[in-house]
N, C-alpha and C. Protein backbone atom coordinates (compact mmCIF):
# COMPACT_ATOMS: atom_id res chain seq x y z
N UNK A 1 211.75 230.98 5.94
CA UNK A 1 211.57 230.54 7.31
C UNK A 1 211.18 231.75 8.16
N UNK A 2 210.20 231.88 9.32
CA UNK A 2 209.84 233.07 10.11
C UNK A 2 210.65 233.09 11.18
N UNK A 3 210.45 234.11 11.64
CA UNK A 3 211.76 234.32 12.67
C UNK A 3 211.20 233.09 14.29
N UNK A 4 210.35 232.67 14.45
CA UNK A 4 210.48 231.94 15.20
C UNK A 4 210.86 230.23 14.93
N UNK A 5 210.62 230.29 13.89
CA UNK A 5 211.08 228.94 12.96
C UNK A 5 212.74 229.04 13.50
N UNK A 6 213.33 229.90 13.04
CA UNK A 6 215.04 229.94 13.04
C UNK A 6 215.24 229.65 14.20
N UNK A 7 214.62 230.77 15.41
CA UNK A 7 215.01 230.74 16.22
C UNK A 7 214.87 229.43 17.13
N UNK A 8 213.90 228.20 16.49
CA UNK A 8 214.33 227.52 17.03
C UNK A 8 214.79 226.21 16.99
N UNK A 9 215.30 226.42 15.15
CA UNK A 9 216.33 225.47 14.62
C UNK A 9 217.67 226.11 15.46
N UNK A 10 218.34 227.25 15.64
CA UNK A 10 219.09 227.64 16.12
C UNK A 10 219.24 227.17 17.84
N UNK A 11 218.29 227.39 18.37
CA UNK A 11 218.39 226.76 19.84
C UNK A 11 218.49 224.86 19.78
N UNK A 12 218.04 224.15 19.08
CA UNK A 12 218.22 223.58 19.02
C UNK A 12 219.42 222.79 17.98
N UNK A 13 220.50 223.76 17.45
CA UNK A 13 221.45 223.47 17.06
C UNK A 13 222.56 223.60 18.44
N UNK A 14 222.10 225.07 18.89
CA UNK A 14 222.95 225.15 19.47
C UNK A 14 223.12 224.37 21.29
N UNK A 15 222.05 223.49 21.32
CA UNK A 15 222.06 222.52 22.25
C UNK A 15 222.84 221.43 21.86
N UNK A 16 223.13 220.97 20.68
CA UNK A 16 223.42 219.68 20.26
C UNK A 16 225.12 219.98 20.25
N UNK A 17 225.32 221.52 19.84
CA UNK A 17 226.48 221.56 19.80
C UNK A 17 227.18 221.75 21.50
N UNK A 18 226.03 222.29 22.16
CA UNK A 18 226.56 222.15 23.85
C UNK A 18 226.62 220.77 24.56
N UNK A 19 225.90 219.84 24.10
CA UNK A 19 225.83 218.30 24.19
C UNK A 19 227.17 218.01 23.75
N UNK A 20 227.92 218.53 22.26
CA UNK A 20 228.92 218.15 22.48
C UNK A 20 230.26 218.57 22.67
N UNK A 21 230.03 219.58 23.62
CA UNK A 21 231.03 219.81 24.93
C UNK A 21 231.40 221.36 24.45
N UNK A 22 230.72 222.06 23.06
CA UNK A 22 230.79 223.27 22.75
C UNK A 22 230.73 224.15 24.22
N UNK A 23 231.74 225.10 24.37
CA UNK A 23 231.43 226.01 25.52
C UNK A 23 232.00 227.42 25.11
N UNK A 24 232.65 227.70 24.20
CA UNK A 24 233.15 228.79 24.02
C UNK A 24 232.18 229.61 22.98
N UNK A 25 231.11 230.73 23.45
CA UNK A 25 230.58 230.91 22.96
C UNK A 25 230.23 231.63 21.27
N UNK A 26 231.59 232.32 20.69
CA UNK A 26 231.39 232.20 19.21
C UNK A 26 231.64 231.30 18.28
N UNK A 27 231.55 230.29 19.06
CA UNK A 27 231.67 228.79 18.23
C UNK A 27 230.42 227.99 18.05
N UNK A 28 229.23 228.78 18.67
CA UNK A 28 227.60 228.44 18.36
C UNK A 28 226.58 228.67 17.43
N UNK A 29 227.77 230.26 16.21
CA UNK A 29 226.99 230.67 15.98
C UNK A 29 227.69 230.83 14.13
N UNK A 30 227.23 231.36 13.51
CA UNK A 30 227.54 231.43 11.97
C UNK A 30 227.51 233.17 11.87
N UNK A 31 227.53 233.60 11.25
CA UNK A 31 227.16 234.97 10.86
C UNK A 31 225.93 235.06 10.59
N UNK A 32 225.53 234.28 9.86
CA UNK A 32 224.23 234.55 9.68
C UNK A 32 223.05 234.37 10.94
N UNK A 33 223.43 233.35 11.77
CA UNK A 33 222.76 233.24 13.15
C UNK A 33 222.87 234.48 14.04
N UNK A 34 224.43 235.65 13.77
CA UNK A 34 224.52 236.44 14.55
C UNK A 34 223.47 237.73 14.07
N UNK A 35 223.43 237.54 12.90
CA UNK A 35 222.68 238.50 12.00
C UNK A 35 221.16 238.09 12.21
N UNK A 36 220.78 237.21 12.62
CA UNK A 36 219.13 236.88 12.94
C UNK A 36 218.97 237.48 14.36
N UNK A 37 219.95 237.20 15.32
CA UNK A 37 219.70 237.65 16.89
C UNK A 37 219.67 238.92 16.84
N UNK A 38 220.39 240.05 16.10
CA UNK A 38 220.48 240.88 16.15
C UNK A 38 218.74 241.70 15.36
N UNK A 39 218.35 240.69 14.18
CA UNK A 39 217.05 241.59 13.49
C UNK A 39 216.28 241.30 14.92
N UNK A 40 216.16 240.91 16.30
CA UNK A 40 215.23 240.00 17.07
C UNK A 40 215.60 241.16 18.25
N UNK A 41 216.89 241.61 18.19
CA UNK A 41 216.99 242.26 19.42
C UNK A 41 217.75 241.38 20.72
N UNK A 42 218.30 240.70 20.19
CA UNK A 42 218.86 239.64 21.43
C UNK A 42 220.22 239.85 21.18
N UNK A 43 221.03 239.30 22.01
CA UNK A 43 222.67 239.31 22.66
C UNK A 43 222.72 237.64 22.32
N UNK A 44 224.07 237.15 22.13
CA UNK A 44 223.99 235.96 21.74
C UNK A 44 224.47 235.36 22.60
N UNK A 45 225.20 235.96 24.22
CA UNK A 45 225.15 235.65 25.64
C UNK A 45 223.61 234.64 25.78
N UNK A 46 222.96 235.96 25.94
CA UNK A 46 221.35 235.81 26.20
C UNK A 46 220.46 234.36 25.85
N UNK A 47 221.09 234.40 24.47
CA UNK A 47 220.44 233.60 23.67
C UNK A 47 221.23 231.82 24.67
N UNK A 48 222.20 232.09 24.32
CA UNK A 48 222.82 231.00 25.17
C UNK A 48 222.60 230.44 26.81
N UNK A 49 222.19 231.65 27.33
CA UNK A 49 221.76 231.39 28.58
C UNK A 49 220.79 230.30 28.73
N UNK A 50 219.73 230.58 27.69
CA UNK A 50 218.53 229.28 28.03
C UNK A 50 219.20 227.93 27.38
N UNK A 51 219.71 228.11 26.58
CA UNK A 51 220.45 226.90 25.74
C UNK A 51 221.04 225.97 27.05
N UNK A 52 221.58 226.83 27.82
CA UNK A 52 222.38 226.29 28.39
C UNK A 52 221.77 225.42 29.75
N UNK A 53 220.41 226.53 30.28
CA UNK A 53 219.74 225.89 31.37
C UNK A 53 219.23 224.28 30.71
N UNK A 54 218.61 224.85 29.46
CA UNK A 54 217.49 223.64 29.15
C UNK A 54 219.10 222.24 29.21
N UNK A 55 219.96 222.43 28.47
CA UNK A 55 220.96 221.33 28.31
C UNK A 55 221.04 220.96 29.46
N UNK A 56 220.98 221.63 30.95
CA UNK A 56 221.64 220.92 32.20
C UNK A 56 220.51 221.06 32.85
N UNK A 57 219.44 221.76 32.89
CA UNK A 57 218.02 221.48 33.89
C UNK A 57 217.03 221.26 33.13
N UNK A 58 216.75 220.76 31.65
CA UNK A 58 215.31 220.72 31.39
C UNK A 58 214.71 221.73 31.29
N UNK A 59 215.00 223.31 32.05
CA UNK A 59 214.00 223.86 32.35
C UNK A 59 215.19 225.31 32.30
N UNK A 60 214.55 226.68 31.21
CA UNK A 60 213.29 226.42 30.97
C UNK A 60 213.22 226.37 29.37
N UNK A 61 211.96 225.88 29.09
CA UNK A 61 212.11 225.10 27.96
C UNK A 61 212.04 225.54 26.59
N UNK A 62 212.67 224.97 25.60
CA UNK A 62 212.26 226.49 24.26
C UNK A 62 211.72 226.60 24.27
N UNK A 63 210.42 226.40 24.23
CA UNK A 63 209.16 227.26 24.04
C UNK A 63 209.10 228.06 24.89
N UNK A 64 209.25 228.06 26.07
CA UNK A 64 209.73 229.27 27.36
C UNK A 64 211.00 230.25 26.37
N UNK A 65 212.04 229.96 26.34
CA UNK A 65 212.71 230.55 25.35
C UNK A 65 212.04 230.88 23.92
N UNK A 66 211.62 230.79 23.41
CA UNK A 66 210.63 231.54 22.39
C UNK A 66 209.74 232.26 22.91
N UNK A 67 209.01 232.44 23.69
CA UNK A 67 207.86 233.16 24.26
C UNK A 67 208.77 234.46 24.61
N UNK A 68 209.73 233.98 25.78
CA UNK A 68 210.34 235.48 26.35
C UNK A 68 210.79 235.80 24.78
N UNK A 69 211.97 235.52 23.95
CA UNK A 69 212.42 236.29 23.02
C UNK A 69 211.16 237.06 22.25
N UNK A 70 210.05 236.52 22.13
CA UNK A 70 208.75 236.97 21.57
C UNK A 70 208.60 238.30 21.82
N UNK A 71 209.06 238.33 23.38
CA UNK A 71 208.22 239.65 24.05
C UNK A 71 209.09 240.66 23.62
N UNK A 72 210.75 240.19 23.95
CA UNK A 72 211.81 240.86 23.68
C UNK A 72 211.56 241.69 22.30
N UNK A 73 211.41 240.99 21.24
CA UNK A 73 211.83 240.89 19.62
C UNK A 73 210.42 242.18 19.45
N UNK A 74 209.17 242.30 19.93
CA UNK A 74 208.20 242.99 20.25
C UNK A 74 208.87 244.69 20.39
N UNK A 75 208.80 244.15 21.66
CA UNK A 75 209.18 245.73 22.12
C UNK A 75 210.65 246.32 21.69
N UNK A 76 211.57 245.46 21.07
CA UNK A 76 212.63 245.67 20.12
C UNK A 76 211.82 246.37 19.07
N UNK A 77 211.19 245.99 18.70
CA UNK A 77 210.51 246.55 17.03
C UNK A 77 209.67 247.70 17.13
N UNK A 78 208.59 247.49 18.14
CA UNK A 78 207.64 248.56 18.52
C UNK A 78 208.08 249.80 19.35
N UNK A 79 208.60 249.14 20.24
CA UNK A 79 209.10 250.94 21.23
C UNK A 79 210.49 250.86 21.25
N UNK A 80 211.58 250.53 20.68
CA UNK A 80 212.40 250.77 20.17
C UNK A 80 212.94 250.45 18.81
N UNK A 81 211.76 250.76 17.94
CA UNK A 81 211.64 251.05 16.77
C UNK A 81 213.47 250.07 16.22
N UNK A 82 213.97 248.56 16.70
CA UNK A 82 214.59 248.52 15.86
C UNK A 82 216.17 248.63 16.06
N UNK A 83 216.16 249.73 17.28
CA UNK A 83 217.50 250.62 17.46
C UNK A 83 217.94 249.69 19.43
N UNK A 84 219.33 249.44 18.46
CA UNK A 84 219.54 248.61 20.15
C UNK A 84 219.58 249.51 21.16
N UNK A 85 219.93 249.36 22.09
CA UNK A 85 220.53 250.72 23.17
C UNK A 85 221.73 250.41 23.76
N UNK A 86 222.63 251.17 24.53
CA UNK A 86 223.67 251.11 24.39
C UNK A 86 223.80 250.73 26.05
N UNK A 87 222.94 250.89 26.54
CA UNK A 87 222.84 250.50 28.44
C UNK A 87 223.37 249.34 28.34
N UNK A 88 223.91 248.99 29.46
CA UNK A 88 223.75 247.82 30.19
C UNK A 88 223.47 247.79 31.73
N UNK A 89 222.54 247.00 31.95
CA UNK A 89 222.48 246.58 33.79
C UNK A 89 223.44 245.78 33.89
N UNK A 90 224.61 246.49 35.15
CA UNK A 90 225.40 245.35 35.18
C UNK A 90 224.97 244.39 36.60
N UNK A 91 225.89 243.64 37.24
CA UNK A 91 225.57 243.25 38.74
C UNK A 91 225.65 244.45 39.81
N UNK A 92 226.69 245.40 39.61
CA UNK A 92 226.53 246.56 40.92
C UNK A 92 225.12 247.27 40.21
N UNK A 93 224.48 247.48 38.92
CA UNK A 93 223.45 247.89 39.45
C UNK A 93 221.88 247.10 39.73
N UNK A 94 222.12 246.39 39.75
CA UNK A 94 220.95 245.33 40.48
C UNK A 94 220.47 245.13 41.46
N UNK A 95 219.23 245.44 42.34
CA UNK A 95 218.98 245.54 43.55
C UNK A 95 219.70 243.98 44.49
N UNK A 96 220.02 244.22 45.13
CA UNK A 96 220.23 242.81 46.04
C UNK A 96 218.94 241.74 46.15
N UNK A 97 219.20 240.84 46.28
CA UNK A 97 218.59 239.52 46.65
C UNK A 97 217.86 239.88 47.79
N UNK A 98 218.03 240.66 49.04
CA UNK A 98 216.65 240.66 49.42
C UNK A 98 216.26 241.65 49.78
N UNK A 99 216.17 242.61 49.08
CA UNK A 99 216.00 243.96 49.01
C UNK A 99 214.16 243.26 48.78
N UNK A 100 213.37 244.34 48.86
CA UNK A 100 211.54 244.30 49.27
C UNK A 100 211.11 245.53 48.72
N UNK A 101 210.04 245.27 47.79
CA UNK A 101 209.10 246.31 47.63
C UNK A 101 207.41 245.41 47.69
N UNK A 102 206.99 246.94 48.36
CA UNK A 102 205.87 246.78 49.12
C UNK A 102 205.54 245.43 49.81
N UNK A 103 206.85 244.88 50.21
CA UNK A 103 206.74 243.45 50.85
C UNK A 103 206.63 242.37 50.35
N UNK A 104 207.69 242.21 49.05
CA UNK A 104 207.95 241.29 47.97
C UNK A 104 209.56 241.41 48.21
N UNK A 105 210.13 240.34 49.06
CA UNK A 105 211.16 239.90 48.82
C UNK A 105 211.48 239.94 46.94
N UNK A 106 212.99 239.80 47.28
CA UNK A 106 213.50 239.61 45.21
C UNK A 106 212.37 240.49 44.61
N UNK A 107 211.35 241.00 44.37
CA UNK A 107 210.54 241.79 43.43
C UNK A 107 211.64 242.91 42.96
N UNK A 108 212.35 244.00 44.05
CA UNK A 108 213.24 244.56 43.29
C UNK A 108 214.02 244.13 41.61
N UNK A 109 214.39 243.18 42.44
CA UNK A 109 215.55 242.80 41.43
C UNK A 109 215.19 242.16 40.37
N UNK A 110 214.02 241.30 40.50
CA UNK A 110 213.53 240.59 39.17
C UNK A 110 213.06 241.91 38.18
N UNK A 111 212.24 242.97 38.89
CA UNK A 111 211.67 244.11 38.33
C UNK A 111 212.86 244.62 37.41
N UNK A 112 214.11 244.90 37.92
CA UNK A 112 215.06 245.71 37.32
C UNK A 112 215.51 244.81 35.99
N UNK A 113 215.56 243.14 36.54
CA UNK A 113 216.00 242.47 35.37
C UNK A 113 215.22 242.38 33.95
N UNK A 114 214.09 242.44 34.33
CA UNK A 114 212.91 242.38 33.64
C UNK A 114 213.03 243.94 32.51
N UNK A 115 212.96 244.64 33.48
CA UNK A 115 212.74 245.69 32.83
C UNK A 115 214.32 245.78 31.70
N UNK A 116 215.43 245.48 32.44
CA UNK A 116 216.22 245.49 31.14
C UNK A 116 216.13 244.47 30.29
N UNK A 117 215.74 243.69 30.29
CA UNK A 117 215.75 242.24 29.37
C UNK A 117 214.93 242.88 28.09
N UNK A 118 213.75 243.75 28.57
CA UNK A 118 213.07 244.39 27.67
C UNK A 118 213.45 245.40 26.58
N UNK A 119 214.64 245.85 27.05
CA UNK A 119 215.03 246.65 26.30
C UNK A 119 216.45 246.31 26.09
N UNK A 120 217.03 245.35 26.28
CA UNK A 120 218.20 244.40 25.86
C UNK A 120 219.41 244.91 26.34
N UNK A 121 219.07 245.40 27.64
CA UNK A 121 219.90 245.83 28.58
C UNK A 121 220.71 245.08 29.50
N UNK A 122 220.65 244.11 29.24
CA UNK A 122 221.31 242.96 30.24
C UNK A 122 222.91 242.76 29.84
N UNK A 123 223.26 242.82 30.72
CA UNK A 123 225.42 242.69 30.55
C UNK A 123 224.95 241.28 30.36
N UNK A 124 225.83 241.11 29.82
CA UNK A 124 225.83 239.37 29.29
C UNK A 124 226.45 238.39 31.36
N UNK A 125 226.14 238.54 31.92
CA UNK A 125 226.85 237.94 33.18
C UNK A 125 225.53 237.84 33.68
N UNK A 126 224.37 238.30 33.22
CA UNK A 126 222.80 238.69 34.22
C UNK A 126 222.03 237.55 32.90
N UNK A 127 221.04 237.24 33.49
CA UNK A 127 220.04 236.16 32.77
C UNK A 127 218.45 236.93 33.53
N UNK A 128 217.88 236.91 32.82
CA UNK A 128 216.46 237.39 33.26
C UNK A 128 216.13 235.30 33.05
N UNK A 129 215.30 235.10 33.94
CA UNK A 129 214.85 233.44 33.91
C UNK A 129 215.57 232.88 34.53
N UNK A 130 216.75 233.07 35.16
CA UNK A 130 217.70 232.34 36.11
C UNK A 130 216.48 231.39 36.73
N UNK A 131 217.33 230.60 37.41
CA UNK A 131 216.69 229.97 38.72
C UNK A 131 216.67 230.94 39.88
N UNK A 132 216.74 231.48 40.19
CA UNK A 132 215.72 232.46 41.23
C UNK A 132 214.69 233.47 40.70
N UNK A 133 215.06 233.95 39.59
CA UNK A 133 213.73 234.19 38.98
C UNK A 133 213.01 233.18 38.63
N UNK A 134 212.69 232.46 38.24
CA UNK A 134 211.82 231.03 38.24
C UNK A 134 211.51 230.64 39.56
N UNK A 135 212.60 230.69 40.18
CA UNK A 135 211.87 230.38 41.70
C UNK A 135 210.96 231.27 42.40
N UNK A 136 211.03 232.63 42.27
CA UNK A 136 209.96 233.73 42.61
C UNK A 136 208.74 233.67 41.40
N UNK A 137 208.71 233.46 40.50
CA UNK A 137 207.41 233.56 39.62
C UNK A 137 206.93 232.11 40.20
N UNK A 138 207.61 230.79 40.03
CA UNK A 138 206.74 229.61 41.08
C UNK A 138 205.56 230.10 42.15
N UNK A 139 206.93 230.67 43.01
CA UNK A 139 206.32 231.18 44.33
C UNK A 139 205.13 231.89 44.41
N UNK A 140 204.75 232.39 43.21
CA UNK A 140 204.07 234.09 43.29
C UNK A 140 202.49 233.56 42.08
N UNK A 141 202.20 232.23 41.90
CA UNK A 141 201.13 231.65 40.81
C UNK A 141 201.58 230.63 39.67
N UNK A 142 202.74 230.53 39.71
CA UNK A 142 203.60 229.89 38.78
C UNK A 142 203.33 230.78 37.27
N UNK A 143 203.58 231.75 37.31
CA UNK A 143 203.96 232.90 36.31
C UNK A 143 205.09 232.27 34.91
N UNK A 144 204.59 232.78 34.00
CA UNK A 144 205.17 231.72 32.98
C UNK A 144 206.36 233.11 32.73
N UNK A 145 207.48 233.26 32.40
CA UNK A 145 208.83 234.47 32.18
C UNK A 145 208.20 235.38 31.50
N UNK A 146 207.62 234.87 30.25
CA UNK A 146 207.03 235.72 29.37
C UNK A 146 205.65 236.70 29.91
N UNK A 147 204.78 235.74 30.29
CA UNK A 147 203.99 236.74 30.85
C UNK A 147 204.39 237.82 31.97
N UNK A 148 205.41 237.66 32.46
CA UNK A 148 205.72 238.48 33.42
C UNK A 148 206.49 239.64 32.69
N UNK A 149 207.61 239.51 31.86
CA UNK A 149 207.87 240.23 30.97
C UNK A 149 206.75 241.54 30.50
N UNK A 150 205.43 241.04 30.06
CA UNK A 150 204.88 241.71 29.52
C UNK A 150 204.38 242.48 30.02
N UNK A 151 203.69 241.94 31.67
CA UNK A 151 202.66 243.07 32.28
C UNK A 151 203.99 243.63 32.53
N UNK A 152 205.42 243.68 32.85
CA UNK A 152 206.27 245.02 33.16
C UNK A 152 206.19 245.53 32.31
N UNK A 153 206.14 245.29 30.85
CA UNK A 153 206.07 246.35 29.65
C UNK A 153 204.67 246.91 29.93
N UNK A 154 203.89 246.34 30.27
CA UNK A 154 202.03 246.92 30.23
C UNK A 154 202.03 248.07 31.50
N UNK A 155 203.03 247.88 32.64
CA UNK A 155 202.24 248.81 33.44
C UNK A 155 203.74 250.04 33.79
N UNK A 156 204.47 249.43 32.61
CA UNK A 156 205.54 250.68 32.36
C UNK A 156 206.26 250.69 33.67
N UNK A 157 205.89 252.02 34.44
CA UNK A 157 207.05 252.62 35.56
C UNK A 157 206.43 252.49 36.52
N UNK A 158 204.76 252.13 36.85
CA UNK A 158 204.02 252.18 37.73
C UNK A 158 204.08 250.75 38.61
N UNK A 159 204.77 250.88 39.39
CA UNK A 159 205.14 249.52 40.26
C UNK A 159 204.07 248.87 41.01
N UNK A 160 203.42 249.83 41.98
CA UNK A 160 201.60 249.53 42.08
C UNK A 160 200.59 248.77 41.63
N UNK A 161 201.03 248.75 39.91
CA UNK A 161 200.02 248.39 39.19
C UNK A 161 200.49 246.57 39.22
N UNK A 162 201.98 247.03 39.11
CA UNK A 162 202.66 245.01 39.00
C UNK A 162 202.14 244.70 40.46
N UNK A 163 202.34 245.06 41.17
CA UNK A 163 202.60 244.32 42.88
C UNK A 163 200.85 243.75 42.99
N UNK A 164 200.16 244.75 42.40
CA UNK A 164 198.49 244.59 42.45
C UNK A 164 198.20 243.26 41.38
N UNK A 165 198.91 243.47 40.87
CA UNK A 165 198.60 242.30 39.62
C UNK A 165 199.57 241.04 40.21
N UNK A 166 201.12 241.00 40.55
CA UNK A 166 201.50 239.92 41.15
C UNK A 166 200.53 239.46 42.68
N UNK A 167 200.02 239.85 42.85
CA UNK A 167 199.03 239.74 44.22
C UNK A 167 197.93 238.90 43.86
N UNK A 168 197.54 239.82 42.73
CA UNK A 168 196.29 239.07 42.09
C UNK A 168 196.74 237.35 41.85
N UNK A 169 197.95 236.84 40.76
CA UNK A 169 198.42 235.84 40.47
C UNK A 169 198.45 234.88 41.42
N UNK A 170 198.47 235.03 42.95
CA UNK A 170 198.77 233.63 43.94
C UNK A 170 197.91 233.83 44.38
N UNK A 171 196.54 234.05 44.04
CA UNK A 171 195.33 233.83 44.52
C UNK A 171 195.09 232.56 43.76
C-alpha cells in the first residue's frame, strides 16, 4: 500500500471510530498507524484535527487532508531529511488574531502556523486549517491549505514575496 493509500484508510477509520463516540485520542490508533504518521512526519494530534473537522463540518475534506500532509511528508523528507525537530509553536508564541502585515489582518499568524506545520512544529492545541485559517484563505482567492503551505515553503523567509503572491490570488 503507498503512503497515501494508508493514509487514507486511516482517516477514514479513524472517522468511523469518531462517529462512534471515540474521543480519547490513543484509542484511534494501532502501533502500526503510529509508526506510519511518524515515516510522514505528522503528530497524531494533527492527524486527528482534520478527522475531527471533516466528522462535525464536512470541511476540510480528506483530500484537503491528504494534500496538506503531502506538503508536510515533502519537506519532512527533503529539507528535513527525515529528522523530526524538537520545536514547538505553542499559543503564547503565535502572533494574535489581529496583528497585520503589510496590511493583512491574521497574515501574521496564519504565516507562523504555516510555517510550523511545515516543519511539524505545531503543539498539538494549534491546527494549521482551523476555521479561521480557512476563513482567511476564502477571503484572500479561495486558496486551497495546501497550496498555501507550499508557496510559504517556496518563498522561505521572504514575506514580500507571499503578500505579492497572496495579492496576486484575489484578483
Amino acid at each position: 500500500m503507498t503512503w497515501n493509500d494508508y493514509f487514507l484508510t486511516l482517516f477514514d477509520s479513524c472517522c468511523a471510530s469518531y462517529q462512534r463516540g471515540t474521543r480519547e485520542e490513543r484509542a484511534f490508533y494501532t502501533g502500526e498507524d503510529l509508526a506510519f504518521l511518524a515515516t510522514i512526519g505528522y503528530q497524531p494530534r494533527e492527524f486527528l484535527d482534520f478527522v475531527e473537522d471533516f466528522c462535525d463540518e464536512a470541511i476540510p475534506t480528506p483530500s484537503t487532508a491528504l494534500l496538506v500532509a503531502a506538503v508536510r511528508r515533502d519537506y519532512f523528507l527533503t529539507v528535513q531529511k527525515g529528522v523530526t525537530s524538537s520545536h514547538l509553536l505553542t499559543r503564547d508564541d503565535l502572533p494574535s488574531f489581529g496583528q497585520v502585515l503589510e496590511g493583512i489582518a491574521y497574515l501574521p499568524r496564519i504565516l507562523a502556523k504555516a510555517r510550523a506545520k511545515l516543519r511539524g512544529e505545531l503543539d498539538p492545541d494549534i491546527m494549521f486549517g482551523c476555521g479561521g485559517d480557512r476563513n482567511f484563505l476564502r477571503k484572500h482567492g479561495t486558496i486551497p491549505p495546501a497550496d498555501f503551505l507550499r508557496h510559504v515553503w517556496a518563498v522561505g523567509d521572504n514575506d514580500a514575496k507571499l503578500v505579492t503572491w497572496l495579492n496576486a490570488q484575489a484578483t
